[in-house]
Protein backbone atom coordinates (compact mmCIF):
# COMPACT_ATOMS: atom_id res chain seq x y z
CA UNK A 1 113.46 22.31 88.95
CA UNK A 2 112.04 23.14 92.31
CA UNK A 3 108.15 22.11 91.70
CA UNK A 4 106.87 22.81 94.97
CA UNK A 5 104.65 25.76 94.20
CA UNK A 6 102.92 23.16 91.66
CA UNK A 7 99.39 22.53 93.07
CA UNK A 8 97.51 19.18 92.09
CA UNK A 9 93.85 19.03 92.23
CA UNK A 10 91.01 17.02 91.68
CA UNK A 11 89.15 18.96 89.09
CA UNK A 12 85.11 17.68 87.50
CA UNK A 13 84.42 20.85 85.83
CA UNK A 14 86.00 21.87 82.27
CA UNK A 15 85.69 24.69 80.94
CA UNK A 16 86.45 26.01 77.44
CA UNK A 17 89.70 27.61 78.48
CA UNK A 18 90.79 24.38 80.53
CA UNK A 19 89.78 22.09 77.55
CA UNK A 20 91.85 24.28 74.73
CA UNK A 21 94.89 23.92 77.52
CA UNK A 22 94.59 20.28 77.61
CA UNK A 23 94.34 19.73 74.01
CA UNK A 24 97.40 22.00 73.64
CA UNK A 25 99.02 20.42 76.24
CA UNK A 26 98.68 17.08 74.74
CA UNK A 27 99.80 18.46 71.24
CA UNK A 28 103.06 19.21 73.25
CA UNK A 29 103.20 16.32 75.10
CA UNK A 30 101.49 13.10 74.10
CA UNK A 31 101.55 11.52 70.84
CA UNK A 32 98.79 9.28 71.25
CA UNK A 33 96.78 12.31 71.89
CA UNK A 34 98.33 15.00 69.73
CA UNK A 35 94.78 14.93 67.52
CA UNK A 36 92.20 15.10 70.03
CA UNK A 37 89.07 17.17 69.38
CA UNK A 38 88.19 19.48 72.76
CA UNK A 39 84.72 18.10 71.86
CA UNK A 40 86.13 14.52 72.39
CA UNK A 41 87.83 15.18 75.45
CA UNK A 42 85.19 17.09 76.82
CA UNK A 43 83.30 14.11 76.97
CA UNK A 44 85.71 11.59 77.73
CA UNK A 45 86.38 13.83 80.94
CA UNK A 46 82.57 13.50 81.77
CA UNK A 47 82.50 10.26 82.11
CA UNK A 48 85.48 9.96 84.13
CA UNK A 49 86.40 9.90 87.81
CA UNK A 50 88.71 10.87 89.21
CA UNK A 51 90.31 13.39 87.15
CA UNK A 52 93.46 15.33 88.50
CA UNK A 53 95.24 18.15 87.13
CA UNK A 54 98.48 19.73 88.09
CA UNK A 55 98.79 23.76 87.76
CA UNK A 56 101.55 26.22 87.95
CA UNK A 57 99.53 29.57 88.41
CA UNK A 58 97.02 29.16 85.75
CA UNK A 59 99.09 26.97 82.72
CA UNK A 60 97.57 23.78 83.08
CA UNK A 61 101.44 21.71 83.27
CA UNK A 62 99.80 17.86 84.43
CA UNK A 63 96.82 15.73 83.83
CA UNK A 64 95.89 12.13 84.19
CA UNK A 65 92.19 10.35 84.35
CA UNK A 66 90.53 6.83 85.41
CA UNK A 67 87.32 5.19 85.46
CA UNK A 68 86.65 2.67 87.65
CA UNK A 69 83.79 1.34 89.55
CA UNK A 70 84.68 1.96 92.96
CA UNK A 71 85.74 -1.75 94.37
CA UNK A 72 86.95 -3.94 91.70
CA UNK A 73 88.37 -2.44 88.64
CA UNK A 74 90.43 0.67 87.59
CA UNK A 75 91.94 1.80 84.18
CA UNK A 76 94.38 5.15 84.22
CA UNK A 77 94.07 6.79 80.82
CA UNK A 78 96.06 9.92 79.61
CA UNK A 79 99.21 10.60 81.78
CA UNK A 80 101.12 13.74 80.62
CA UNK A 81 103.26 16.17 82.06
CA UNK A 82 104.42 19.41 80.45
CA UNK A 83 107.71 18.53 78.64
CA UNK A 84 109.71 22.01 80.57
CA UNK A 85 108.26 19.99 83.65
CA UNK A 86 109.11 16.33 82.93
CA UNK A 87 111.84 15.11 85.38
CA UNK A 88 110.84 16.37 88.33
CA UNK A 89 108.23 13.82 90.16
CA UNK A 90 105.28 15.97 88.86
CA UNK A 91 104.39 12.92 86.62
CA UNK A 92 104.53 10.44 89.70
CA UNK A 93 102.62 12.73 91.77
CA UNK A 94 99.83 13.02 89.24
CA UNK A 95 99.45 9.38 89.27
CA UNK A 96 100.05 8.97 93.20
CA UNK A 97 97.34 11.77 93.64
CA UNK A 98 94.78 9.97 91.06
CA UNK A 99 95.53 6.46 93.08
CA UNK A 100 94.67 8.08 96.43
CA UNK A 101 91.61 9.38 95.58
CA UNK A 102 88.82 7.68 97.46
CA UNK A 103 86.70 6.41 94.31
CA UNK A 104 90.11 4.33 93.37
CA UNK A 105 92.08 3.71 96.68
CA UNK A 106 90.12 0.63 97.41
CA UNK A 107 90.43 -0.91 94.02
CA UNK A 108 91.34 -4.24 93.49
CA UNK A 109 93.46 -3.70 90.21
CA UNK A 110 94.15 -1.03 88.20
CA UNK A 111 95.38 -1.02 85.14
CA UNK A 112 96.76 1.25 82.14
CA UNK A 113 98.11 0.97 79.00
CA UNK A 114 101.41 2.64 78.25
CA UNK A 115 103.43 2.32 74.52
CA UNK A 116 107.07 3.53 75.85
CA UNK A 117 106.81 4.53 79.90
CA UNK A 118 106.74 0.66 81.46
CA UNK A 119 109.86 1.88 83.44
CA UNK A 120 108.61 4.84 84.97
CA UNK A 121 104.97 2.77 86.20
CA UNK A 122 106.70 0.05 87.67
CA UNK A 123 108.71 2.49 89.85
CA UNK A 124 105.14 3.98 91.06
CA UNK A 125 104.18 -0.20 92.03
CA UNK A 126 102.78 -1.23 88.77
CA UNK A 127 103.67 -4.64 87.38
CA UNK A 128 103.52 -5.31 83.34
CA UNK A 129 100.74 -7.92 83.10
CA UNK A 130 100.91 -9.62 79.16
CA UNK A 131 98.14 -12.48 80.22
CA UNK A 132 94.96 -10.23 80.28
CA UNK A 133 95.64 -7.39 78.06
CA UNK A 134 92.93 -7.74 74.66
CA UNK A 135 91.55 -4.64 72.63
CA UNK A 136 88.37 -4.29 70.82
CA UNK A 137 88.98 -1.49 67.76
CA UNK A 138 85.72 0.37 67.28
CA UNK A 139 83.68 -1.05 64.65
CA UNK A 140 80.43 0.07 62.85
CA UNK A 141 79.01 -3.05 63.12
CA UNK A 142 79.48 -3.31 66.81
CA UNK A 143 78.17 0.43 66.89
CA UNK A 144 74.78 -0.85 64.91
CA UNK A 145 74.71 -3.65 67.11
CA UNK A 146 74.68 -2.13 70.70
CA UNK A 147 72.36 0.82 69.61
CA UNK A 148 70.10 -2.25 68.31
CA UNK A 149 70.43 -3.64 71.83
CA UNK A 150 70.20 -0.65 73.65
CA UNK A 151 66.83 0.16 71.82
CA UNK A 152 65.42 -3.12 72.56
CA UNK A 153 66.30 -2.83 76.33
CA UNK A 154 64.31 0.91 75.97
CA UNK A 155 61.55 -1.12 74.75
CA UNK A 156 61.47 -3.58 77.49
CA UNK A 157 62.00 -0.84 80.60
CA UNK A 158 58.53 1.10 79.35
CA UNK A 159 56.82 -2.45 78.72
CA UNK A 160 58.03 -3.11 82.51
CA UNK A 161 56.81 -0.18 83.67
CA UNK A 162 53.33 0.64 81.80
């Protein structure tokens, strides 16, 4: 497929129309993300940077995202590529482009978490890394505990400050 009239860009502002084509677009395209509310992704996409998006004309066909503080740490979440466009470098561009951007280009690590695509990261540079890898699941009682915490830090900025 000749991909060059794909353009890439960095986007920050979602709109309806671009959120229903990403949820579609993961429906197609990524089953770890098949479900995802617009609502939900909407946000996630707020509070991430950079966020890069791969168009042909106006069908949203890539999309990829990170959050990282600038100097230290990176992690690359949500990687997809159209499946008609899959094959073609888009999906190595998308993460090339992401990596280049200037919040993440100086980062000392990045990382990502991938269930079946090890092979295609470590082509890009990435190495698979089983030593530092843990979760945390979301749990209520973690919930109730860091709005607990985040009230009593509330409390201590206006007892600073009065």
């Amino acid at each position: 497929m000749d991909s060059r009239h794909v353009q890439f860009r960095y986007t920050e502002n979602f709109g309806a129309s671009e959120i229903a084509q990403l949820c579609q677009l993961f429906k197609m395209a990524a089953f770890w993300a098949k479900d995802r509310e617009p609502e939900a992704m909407a946000e996630a996409i707020a509070h991430s940077h950079p966020v890069v998006t791969a168009w042909d004309g106006a069908q949203m066909i890539g999309f990829a995202r990170a959050t990282s503080d600038g100097v230290f740490r990176a992690t690359i979440w949500d990687v997809v590529i159209h499946p008609d466009y899959q094959g073609a470098g888009l999906g190595r561009r998308l993460v090339e482009t992401l990596i280049a951007h200037p919040h993440m280009s100086r980062v000392e690590r990045t990382y990502l978490m991938t269930t079946h695509q090890q092979k295609f990261y470590e082509r890009i540079g990435f190495e698979r890394n089983s030593t530092t890898t843990m979760v945390l699941h979301h749990q209520p009682v973690a919930a109730q505990l860091a709005k607990q915490l985040i009230g009593e830090l509330a409390e201590s900025q206006s007892v600073l400050t009065e």
